[in-house]
Protein backbone atom coordinates (compact mmCIF):
# COMPACT_ATOMS: atom_id res chain seq x y z
CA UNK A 1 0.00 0.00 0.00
CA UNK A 2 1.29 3.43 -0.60
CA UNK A 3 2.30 5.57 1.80
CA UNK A 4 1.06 8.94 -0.03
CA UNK A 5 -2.30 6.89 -0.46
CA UNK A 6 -2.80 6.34 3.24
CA UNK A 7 -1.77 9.94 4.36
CA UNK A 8 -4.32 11.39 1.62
CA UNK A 9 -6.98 9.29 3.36
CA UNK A 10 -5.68 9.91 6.62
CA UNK A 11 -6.02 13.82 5.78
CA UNK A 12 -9.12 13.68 3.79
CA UNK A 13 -10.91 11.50 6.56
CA UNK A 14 -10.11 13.51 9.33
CA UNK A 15 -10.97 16.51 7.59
CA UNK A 16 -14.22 14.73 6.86
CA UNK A 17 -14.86 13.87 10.77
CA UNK A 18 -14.09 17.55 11.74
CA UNK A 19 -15.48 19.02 9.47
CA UNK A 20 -19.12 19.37 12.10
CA UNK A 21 -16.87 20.73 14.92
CA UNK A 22 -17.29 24.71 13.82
CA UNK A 23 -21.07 24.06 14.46
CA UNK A 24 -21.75 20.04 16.02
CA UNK A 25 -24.60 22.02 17.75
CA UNK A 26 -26.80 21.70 14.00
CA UNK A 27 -26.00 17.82 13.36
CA UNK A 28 -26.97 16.82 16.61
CA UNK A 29 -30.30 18.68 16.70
CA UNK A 30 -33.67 16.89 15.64
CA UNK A 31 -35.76 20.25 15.19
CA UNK A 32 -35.75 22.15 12.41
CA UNK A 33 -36.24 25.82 13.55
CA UNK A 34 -33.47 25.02 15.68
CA UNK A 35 -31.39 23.79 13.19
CA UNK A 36 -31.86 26.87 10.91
CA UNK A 37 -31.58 29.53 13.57
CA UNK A 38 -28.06 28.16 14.31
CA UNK A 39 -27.31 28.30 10.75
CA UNK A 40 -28.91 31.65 11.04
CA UNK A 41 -26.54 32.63 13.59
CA UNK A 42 -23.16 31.06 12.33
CA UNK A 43 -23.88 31.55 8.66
CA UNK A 44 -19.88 31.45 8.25
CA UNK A 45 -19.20 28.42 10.13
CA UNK A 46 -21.83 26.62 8.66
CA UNK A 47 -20.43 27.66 4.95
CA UNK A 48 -16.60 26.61 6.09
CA UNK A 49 -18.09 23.33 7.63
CA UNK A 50 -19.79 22.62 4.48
CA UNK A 51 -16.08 23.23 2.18
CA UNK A 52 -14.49 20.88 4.75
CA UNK A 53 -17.04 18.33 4.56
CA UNK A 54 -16.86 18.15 0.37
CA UNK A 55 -12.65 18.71 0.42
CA UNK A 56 -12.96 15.67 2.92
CA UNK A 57 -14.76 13.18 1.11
CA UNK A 58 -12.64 14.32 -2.65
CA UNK A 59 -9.00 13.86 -0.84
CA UNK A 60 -10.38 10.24 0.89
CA UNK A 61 -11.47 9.38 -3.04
CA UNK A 62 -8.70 10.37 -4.28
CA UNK A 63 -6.27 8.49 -1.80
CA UNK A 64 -8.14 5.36 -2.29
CA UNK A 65 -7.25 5.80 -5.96
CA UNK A 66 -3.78 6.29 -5.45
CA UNK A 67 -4.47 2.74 -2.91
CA UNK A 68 -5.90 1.10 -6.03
CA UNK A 69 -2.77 0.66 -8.26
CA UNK A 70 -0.99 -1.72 -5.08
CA UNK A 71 -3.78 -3.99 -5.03
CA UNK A 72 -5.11 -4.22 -9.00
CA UNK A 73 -2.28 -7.35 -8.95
CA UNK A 74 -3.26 -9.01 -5.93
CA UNK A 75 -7.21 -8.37 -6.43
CA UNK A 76 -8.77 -11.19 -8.52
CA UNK A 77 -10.18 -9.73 -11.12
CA UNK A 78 -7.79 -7.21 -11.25
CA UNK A 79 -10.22 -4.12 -12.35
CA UNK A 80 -11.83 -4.79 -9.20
CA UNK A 81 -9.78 -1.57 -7.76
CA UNK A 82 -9.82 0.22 -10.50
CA UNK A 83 -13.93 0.23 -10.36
CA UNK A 84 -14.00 0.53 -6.69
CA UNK A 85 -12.09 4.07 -6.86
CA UNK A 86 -13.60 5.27 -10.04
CA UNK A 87 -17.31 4.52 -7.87
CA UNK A 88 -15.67 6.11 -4.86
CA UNK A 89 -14.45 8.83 -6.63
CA UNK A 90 -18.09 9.32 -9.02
CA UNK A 91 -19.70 9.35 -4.96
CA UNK A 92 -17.39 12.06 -3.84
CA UNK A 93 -18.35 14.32 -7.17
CA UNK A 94 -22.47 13.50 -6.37
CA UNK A 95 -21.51 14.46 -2.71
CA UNK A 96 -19.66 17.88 -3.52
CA UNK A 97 -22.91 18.67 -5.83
CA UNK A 98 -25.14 17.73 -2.32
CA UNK A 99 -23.21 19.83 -0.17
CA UNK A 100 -23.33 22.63 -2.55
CA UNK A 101 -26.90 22.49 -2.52
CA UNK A 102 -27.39 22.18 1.36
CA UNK A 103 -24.92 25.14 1.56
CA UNK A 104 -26.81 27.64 -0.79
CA UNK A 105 -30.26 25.97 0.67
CA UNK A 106 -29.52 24.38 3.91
CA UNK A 107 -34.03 24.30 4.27
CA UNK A 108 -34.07 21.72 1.65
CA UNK A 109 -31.81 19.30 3.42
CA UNK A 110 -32.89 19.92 7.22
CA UNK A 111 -36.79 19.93 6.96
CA UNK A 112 -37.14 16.62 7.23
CA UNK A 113 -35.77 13.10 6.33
CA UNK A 114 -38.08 12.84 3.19
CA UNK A 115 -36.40 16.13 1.81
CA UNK A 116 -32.93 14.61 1.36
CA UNK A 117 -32.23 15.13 -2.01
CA UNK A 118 -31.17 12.23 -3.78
CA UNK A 119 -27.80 13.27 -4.43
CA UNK A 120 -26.97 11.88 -0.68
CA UNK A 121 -28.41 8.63 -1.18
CA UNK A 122 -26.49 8.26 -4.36
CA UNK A 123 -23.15 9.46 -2.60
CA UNK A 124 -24.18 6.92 0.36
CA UNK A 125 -24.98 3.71 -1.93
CA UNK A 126 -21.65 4.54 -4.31
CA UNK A 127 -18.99 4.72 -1.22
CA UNK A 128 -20.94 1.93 0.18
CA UNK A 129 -20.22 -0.41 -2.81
CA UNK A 130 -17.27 0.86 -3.74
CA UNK A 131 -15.97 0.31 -0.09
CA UNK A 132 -17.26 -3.66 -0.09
CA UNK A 133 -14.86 -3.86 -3.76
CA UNK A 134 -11.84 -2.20 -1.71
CA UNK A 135 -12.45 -4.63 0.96
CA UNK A 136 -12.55 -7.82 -1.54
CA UNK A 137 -9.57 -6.09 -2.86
CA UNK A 138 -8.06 -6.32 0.55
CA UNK A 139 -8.85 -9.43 1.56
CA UNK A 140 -7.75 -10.89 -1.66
CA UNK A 141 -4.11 -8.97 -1.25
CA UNK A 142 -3.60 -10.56 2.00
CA UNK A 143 -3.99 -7.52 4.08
CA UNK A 144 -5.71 -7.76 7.53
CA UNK A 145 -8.92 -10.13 7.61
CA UNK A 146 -10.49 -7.62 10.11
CA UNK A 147 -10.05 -4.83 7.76
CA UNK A 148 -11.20 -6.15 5.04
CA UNK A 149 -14.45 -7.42 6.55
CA UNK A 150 -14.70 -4.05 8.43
CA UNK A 151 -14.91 -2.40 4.81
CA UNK A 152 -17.44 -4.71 3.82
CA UNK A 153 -19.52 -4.30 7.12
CA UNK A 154 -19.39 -0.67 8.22
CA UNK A 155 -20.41 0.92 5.02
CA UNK A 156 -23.45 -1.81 4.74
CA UNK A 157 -24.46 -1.14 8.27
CA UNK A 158 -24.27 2.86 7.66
CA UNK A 159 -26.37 2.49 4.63
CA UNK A 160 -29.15 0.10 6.38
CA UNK A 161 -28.99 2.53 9.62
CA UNK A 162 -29.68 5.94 7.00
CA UNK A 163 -32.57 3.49 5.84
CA UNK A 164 -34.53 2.01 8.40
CA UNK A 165 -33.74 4.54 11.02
CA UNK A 166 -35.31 7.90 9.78
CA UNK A 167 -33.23 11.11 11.08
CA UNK A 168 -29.86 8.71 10.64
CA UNK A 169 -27.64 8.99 8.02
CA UNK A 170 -24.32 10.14 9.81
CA UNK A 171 -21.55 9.28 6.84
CA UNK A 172 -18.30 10.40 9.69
CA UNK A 173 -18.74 6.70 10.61
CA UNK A 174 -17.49 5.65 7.08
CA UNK A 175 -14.99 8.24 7.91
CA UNK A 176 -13.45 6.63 10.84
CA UNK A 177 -13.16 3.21 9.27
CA UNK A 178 -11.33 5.21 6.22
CA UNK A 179 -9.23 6.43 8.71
CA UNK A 180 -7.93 3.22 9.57
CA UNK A 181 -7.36 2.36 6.68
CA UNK A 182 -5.34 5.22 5.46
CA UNK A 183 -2.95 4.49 9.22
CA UNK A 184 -2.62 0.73 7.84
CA UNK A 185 -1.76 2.13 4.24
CA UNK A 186 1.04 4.83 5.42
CA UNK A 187 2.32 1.94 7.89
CA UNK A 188 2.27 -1.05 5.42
CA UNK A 189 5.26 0.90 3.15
């Protein structure tokens, strides 16, 4: 695994994580004239929150693509990488449009959980799938059982919490388990 690879993901995931911290308060809060009034309020900090959240999720994509090239010989077939970052990477794009939209219209994406526009489901379904090929990809390379399994299971159990549990789609936990990943990558050099 590349060492550049894992400390792009190791950046780009941590940026993702932090990127609430300027204004937690909004994420953790159910109603929505609460929600809006803090946006009201911090209109700044919600905007910079919103820059980190899409720079985040492009410099994890793009890590994992630099990732891809060290296990396209291992991987059986060997495109399998090669898809799994171009979906990851196509999810990151959809994602940057999303946060665009919930920064210039925040309303749209706070009302309630019917008014997510489908631009996050897409970005959650494409990093889910294209996390479950990195972690064939990983398991077939001989990397760390538990890792590989954990990027099979963690995105899958993200995407079924976002849709059974309404209110729930918190994509950081994706983000810690690309964290990992990027420590193993910059280690494993």
């Amino acid at each position: 695994m590349g060492r550049i690879a894992g400390f792009m993901i190791i950046i780009g995931s941590l940026i993702f994580i932090l990127a609430a911290s300027p204004i937690g308060k909004i994420y953790g809060t159910q109603d929505f004239e609460a929600r809006m009034a803090r946006i009201t309020a911090s209109r700044s900090a919600y905007v910079f929150s919103q820059v980190l959240f899409a720079v985040g999720a492009v410099a994890t994509a793009i890590g994992f693509a630099r990732l891809s090239p060290g296990l396209r010989s291992s991987a059986r077939p060997g495109w399998l990488p090669t898809l799994a970052s171009l979906l990851l990477l196509l999810g990151s794009a959809v994602w940057v449009f999303f946060i665009y939209q919930r920064t210039v219209r925040p309303e749209i994406c706070f009302r309630d959980y019917a008014s997510v526009p489908w631009q996050a489901w897409a970005y959650l379904a494409l990093t889910a799938i294209a996390l479950l090929l990195f972690g064939i990809g990983f398991l077939q390379a001989g990397y760390p059982q538990w890792m590989a399994y954990a990027t099979v299971l963690v995105p899958g159990l993200v995407t079924a919490g976002a849709i059974l549990i309404p209110e729930w789609m918190p994509p950081q936990l994706t983000y810690l388990l690309t964290l990992d990943i990027g420590i193993i990558a910059a280690l494993n050099t």
